[in-house]
C-alpha atoms as a PDB file:
ATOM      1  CA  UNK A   1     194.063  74.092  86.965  1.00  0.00           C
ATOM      2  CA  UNK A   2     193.808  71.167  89.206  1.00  0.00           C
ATOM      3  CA  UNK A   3     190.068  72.332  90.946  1.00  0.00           C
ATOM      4  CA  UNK A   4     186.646  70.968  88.998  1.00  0.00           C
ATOM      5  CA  UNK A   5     184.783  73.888  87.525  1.00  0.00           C
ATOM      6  CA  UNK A   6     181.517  71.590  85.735  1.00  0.00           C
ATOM      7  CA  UNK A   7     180.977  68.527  85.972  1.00  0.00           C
ATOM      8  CA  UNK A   8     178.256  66.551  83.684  1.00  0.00           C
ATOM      9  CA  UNK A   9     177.714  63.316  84.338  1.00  0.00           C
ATOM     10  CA  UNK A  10     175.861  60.705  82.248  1.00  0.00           C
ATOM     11  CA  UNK A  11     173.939  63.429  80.419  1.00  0.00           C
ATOM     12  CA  UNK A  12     171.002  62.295  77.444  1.00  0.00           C
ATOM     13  CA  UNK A  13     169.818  65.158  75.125  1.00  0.00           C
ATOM     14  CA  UNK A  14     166.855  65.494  72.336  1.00  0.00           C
ATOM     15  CA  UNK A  15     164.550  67.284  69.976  1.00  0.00           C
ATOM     16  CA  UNK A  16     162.606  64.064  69.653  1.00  0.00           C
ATOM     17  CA  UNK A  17     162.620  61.467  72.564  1.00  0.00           C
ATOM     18  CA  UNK A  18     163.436  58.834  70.271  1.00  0.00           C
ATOM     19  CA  UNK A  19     166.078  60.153  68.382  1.00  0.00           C
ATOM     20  CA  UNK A  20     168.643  61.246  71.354  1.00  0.00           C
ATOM     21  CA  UNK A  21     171.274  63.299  70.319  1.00  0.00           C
ATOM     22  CA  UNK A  22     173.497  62.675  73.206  1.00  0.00           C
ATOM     23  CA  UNK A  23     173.570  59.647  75.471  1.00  0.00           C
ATOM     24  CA  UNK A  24     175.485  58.962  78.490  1.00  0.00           C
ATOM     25  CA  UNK A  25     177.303  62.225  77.443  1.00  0.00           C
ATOM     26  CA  UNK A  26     180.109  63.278  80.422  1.00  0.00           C
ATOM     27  CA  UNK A  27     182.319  65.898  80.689  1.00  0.00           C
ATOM     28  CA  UNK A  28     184.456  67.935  83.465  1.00  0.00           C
ATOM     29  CA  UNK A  29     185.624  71.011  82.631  1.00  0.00           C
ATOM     30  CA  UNK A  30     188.664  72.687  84.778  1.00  0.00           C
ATOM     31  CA  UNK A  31     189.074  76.214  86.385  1.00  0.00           C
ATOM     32  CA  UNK A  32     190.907  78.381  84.204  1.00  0.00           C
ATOM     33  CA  UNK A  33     191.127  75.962  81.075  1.00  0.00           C
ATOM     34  CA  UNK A  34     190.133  76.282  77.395  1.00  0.00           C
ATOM     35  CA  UNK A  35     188.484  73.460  76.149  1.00  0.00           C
ATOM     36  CA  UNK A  36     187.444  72.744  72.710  1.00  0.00           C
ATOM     37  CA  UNK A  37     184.462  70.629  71.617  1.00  0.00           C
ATOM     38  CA  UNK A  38     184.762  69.086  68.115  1.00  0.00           C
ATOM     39  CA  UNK A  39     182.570  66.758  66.532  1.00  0.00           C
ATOM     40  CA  UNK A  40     181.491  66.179  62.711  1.00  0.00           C
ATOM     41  CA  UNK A  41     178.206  68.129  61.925  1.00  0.00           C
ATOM     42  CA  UNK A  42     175.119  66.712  63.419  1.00  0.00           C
ATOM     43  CA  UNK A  43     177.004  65.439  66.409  1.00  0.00           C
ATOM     44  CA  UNK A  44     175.803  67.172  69.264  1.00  0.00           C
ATOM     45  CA  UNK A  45     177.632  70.101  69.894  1.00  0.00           C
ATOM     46  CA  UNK A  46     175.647  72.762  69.723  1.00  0.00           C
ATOM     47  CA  UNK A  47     172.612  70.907  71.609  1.00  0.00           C
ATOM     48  CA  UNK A  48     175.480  70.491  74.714  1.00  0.00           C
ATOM     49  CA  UNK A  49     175.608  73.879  74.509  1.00  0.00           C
ATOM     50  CA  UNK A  50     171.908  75.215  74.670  1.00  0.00           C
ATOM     51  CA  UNK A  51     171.107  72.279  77.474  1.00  0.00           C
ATOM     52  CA  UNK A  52     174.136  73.738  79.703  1.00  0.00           C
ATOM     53  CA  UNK A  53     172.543  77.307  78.477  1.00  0.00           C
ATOM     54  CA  UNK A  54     169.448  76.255  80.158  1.00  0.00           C
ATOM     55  CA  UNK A  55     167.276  76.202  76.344  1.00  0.00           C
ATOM     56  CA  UNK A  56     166.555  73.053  75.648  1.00  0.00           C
ATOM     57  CA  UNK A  57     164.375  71.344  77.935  1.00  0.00           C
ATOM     58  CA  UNK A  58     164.516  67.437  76.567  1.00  0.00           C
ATOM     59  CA  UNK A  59     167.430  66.045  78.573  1.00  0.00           C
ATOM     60  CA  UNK A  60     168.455  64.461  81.801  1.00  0.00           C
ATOM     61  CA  UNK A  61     171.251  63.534  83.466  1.00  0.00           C
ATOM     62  CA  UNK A  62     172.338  61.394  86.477  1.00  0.00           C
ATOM     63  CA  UNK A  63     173.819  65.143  87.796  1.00  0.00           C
ATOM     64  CA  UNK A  64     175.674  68.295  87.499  1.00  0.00           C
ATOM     65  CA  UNK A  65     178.015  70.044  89.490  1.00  0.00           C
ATOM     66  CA  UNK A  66     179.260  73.704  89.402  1.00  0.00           C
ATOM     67  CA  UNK A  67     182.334  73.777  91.620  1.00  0.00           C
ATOM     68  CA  UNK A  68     181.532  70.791  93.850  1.00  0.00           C
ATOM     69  CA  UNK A  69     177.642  72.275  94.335  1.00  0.00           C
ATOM     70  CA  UNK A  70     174.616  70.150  92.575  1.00  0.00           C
ATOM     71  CA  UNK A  71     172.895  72.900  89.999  1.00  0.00           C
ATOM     72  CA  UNK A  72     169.561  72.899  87.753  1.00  0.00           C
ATOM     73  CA  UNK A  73     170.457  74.151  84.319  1.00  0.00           C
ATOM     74  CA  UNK A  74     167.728  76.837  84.972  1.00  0.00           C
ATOM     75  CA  UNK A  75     168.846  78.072  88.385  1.00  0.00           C
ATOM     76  CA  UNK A  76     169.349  81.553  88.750  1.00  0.00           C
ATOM     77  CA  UNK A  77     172.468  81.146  90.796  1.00  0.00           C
ATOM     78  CA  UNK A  78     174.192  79.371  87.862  1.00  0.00           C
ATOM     79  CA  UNK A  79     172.596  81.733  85.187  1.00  0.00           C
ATOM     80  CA  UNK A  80     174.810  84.370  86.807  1.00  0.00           C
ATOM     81  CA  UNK A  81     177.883  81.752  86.511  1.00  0.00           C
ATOM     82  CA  UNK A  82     177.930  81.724  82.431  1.00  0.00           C
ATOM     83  CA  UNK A  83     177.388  83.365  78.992  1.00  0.00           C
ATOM     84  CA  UNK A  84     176.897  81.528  75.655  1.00  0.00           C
ATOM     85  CA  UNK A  85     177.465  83.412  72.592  1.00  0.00           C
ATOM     86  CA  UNK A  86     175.680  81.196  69.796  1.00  0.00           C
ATOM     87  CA  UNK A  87     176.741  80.893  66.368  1.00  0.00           C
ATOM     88  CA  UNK A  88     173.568  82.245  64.805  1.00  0.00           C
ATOM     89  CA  UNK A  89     171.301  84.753  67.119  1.00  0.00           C
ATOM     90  CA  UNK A  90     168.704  86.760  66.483  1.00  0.00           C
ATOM     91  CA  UNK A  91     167.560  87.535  69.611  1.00  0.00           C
ATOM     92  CA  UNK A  92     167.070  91.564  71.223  1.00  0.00           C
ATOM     93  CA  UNK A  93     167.159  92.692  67.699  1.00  0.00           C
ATOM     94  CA  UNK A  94     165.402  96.307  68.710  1.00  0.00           C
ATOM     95  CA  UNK A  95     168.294  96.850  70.922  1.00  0.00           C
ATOM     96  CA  UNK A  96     171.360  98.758  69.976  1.00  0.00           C
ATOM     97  CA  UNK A  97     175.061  97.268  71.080  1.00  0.00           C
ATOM     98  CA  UNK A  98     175.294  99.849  73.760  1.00  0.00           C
ATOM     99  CA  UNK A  99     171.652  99.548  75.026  1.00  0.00           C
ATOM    100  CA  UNK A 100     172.408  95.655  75.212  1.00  0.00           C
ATOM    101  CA  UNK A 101     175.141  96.051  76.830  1.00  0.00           C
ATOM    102  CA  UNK A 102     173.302  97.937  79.835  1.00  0.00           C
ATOM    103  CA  UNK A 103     170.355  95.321  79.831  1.00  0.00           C
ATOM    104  CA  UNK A 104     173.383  92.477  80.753  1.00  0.00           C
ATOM    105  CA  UNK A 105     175.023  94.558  83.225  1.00  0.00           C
ATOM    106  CA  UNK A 106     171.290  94.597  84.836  1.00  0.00           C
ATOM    107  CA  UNK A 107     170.305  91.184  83.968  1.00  0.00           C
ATOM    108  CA  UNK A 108     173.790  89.904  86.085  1.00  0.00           C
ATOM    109  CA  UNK A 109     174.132  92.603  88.524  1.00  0.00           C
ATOM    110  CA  UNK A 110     177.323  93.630  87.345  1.00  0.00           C
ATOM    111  CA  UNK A 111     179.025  96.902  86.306  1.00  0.00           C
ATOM    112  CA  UNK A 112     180.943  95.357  82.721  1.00  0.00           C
ATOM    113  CA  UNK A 113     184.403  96.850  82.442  1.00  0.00           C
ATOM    114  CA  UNK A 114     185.365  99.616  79.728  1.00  0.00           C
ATOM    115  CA  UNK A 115     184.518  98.238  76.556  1.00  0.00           C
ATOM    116  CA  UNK A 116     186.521 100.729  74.094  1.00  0.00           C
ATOM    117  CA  UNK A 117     189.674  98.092  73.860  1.00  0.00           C
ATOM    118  CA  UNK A 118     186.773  95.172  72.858  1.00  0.00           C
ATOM    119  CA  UNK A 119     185.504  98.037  70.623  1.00  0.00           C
ATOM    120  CA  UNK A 120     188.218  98.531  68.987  1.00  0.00           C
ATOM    121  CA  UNK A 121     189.780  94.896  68.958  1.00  0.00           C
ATOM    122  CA  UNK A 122     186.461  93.653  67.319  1.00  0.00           C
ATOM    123  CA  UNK A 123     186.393  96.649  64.662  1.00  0.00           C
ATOM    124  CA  UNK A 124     183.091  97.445  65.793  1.00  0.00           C
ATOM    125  CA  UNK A 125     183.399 101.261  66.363  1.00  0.00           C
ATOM    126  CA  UNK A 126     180.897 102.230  63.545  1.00  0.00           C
ATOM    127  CA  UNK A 127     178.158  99.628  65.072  1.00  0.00           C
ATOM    128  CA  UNK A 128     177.687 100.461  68.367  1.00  0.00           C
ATOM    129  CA  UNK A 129     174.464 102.410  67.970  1.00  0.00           C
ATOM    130  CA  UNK A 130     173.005 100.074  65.040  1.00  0.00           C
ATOM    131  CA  UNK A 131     169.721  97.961  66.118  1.00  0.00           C
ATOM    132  CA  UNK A 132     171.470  94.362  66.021  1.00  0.00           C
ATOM    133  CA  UNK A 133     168.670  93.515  63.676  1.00  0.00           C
ATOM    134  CA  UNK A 134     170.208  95.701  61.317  1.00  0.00           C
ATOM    135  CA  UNK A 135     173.698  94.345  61.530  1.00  0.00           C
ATOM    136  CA  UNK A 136     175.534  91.715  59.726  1.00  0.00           C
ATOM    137  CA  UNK A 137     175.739  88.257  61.140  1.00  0.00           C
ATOM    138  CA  UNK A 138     179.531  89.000  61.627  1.00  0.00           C
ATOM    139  CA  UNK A 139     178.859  91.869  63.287  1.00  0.00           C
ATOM    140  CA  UNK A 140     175.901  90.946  65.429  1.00  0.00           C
ATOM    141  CA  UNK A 141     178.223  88.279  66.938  1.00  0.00           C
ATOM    142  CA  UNK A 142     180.764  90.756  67.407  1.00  0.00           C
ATOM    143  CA  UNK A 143     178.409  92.731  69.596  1.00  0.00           C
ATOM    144  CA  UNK A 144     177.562  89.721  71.468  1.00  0.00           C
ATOM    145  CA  UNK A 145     181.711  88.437  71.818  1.00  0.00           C
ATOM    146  CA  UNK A 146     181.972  92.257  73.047  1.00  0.00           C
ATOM    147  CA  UNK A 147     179.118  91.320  75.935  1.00  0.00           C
ATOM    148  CA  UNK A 148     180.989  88.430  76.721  1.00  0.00           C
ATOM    149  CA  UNK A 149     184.375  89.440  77.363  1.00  0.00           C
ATOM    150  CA  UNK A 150     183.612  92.702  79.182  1.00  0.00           C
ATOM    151  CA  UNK A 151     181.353  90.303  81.234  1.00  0.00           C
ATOM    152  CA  UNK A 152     183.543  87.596  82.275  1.00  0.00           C
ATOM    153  CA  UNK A 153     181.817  84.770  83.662  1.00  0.00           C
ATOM    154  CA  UNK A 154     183.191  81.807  85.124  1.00  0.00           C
ATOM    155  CA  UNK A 155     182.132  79.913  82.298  1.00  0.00           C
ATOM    156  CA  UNK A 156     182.352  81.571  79.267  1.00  0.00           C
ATOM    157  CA  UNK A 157     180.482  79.275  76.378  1.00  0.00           C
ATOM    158  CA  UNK A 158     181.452  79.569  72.243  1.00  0.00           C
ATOM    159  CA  UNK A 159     179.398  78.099  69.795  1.00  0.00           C
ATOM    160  CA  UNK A 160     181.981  78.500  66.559  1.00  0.00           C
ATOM    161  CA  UNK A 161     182.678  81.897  67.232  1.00  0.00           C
ATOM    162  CA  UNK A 162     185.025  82.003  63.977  1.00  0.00           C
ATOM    163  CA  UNK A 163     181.854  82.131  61.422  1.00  0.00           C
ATOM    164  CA  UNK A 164     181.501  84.916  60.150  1.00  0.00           C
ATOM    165  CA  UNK A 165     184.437  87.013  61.364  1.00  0.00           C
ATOM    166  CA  UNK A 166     186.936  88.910  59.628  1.00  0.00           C
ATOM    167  CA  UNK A 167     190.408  88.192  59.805  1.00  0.00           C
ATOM    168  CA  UNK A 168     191.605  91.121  62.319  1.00  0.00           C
ATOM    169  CA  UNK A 169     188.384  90.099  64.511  1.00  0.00           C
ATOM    170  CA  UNK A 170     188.845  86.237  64.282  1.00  0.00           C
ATOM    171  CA  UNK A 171     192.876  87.218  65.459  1.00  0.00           C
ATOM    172  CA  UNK A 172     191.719  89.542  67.785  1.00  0.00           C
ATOM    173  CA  UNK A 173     189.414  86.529  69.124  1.00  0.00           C
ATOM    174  CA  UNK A 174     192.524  84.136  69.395  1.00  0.00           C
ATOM    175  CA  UNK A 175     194.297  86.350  71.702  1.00  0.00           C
ATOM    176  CA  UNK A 176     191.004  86.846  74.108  1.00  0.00           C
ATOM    177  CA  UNK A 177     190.333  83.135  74.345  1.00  0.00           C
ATOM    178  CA  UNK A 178     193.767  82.285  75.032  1.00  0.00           C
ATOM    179  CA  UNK A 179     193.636  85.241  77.316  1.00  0.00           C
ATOM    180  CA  UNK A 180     190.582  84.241  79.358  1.00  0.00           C
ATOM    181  CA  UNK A 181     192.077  81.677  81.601  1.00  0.00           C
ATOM    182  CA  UNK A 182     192.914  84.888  83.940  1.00  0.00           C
ATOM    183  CA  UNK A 183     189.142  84.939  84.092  1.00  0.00           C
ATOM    184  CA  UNK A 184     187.501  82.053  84.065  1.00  0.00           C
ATOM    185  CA  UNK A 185     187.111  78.560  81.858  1.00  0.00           C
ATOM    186  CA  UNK A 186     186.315  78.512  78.094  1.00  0.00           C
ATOM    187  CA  UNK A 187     184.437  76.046  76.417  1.00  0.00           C
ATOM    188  CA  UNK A 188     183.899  76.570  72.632  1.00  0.00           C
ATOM    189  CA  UNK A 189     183.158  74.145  69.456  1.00  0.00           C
ATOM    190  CA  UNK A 190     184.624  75.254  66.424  1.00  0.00           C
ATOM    191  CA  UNK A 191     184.667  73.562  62.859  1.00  0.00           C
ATOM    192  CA  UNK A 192     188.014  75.710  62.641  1.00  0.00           C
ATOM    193  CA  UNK A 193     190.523  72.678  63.504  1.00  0.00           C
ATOM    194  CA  UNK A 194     193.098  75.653  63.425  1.00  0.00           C
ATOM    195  CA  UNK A 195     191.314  77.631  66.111  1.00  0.00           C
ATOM    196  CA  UNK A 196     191.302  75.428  68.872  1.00  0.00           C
ATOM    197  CA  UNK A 197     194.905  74.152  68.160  1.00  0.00           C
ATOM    198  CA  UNK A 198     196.157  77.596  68.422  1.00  0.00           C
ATOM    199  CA  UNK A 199     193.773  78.256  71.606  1.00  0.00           C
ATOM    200  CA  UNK A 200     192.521  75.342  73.289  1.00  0.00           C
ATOM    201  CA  UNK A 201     194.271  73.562  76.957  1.00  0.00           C
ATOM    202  CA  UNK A 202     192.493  70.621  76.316  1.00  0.00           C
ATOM    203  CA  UNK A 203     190.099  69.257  72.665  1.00  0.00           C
ATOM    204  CA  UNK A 204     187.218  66.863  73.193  1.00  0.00           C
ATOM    205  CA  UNK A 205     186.380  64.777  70.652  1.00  0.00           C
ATOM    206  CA  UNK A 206     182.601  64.063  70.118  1.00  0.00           C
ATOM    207  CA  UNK A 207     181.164  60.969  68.655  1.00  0.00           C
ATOM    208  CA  UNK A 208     178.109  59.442  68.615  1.00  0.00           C
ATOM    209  CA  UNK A 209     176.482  61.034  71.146  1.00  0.00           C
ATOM    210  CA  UNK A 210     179.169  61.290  73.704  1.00  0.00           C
ATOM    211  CA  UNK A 211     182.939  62.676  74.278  1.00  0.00           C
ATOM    212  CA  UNK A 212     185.248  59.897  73.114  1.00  0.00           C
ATOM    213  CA  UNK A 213     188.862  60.906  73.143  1.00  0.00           C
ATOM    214  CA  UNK A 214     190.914  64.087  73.781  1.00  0.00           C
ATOM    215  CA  UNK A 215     193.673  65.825  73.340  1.00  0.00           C
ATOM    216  CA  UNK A 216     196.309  67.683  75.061  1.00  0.00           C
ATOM    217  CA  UNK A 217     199.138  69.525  75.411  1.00  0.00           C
ATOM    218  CA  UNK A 218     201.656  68.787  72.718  1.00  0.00           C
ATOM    219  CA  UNK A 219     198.933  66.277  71.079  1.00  0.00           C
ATOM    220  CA  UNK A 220     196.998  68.890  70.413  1.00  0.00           C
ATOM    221  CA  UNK A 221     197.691  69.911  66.286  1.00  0.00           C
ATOM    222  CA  UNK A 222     195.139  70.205  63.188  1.00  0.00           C
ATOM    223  CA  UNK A 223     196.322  67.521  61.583  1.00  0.00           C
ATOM    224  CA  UNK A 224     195.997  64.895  64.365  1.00  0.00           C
ATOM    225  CA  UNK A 225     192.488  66.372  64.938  1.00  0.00           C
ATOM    226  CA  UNK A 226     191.266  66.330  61.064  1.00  0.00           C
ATOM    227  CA  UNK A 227     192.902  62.422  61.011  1.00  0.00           C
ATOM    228  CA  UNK A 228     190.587  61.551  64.108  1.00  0.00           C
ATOM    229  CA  UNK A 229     187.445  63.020  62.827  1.00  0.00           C
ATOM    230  CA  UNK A 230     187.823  61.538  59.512  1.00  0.00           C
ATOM    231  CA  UNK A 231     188.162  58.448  61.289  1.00  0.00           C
ATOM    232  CA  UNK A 232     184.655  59.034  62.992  1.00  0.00           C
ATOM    233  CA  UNK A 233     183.416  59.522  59.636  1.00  0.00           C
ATOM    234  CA  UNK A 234     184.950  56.120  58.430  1.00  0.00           C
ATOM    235  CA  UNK A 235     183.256  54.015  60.748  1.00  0.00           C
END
């Protein structure tokens, strides 16, 4: 884990120009890590996660790196490089889980490894030829969790992948997040303190618009994170 996977440097982010949401945001994530991003509500994490998803179009940033290259958030190259699974998404809804799952091996070139053991894991046998506009929300994010672990980008992106899960499928979830590093790098935001002290490498603490502390290793407990958030929310 010593090599640079992303690197995001001096990064501003909005829905209004004046009202940023992140300022002179930075961040380096590491090959093979899981990271976790918390941050009270409202503080930006989800918004770091669509402009590194390439859909949200009001930021800038003095630069990015993807393993030592210079990247555009849109560029195809590192499209290919990452997967978000968002907390709420309501997007291919006339698909089926199976038909999706044959659209992303297209859209990335890739042929996804056998997804019975994800299947199963996630509980999702009875679902797989439901239209995900039909589904639950826990179960339309299980389709999507599916896509993302049989894909296995370099950069796999969470936005609180707990909501909404039941408790076999949020366990199940533990074990392939701590799992991943085989793979590639992790970086999800969860309002579950618990889940990222039982997962996470490395927690980033956001405030105000930018990452101002972490934790790591044996720093890294619920407790110590709750304490440091309420103390965001005290000043």
């Amino acid at each position: 884990m010593d090599d640079s996977l992303l690197t995001v440097k001096n990064l501003s982010a909005w829905y209004d120009r004046e009202r940023k949401v992140l300022s002179d945001f930075s961040l380096e994530l590491l090959e093979h890590e899981v990271a976790g991003l918390i941050g009270l509500n409202g503080a930006g994490k989800t918004t770091f996660l669509k402009v590194l998803s390439g859909l949200l179009s009001g930021f800038d940033a003095e630069g990015v790196w993807f393993q030592g290259r210079p990247v555009r958030m849109r560029e195809q190259s590192f499209k290919l490089c990452r997967y978000t699974v968002f907390d709420e998404d309501h997007s291919f809804q006339y698909f089926t889980s199976r038909e999706y799952l044959t659209y992303v091996s297209h859209a990335y070139g890739k042929k996804l490894s056998d997804v019975r053991e994800l299947v199963k894991g996630f509980g999702f046998e009875r679902y797989e030829d439901v239209l995900l506009k039909e589904l639950s929300t826990g179960n339309r994010k299980k389709c999507f969790l599916i896509t993302a672990f049989a894909l296995k980008p370099q950069l796999l992106l969470l936005d609180e992948p707990v909501n909404g899960l039941d408790f076999q499928s949020t366990e199940y979830l533990y074990r392939q997040i701590s799992g991943y590093r085989e793979y590639g790098t992790v970086l999800f935001s969860s309002h579950v303190l618990e889940s990222i002290a039982l997962t996470a490498d490395r927690v980033l603490v956001l405030e105000n618009g930018q990452i101002r502390r972490s934790f790591e290793g044996g720093r890294i407990c619920a407790s110590g994170m709750r304490e440091a958030l309420r103390y965001e929310d005290d000043i």
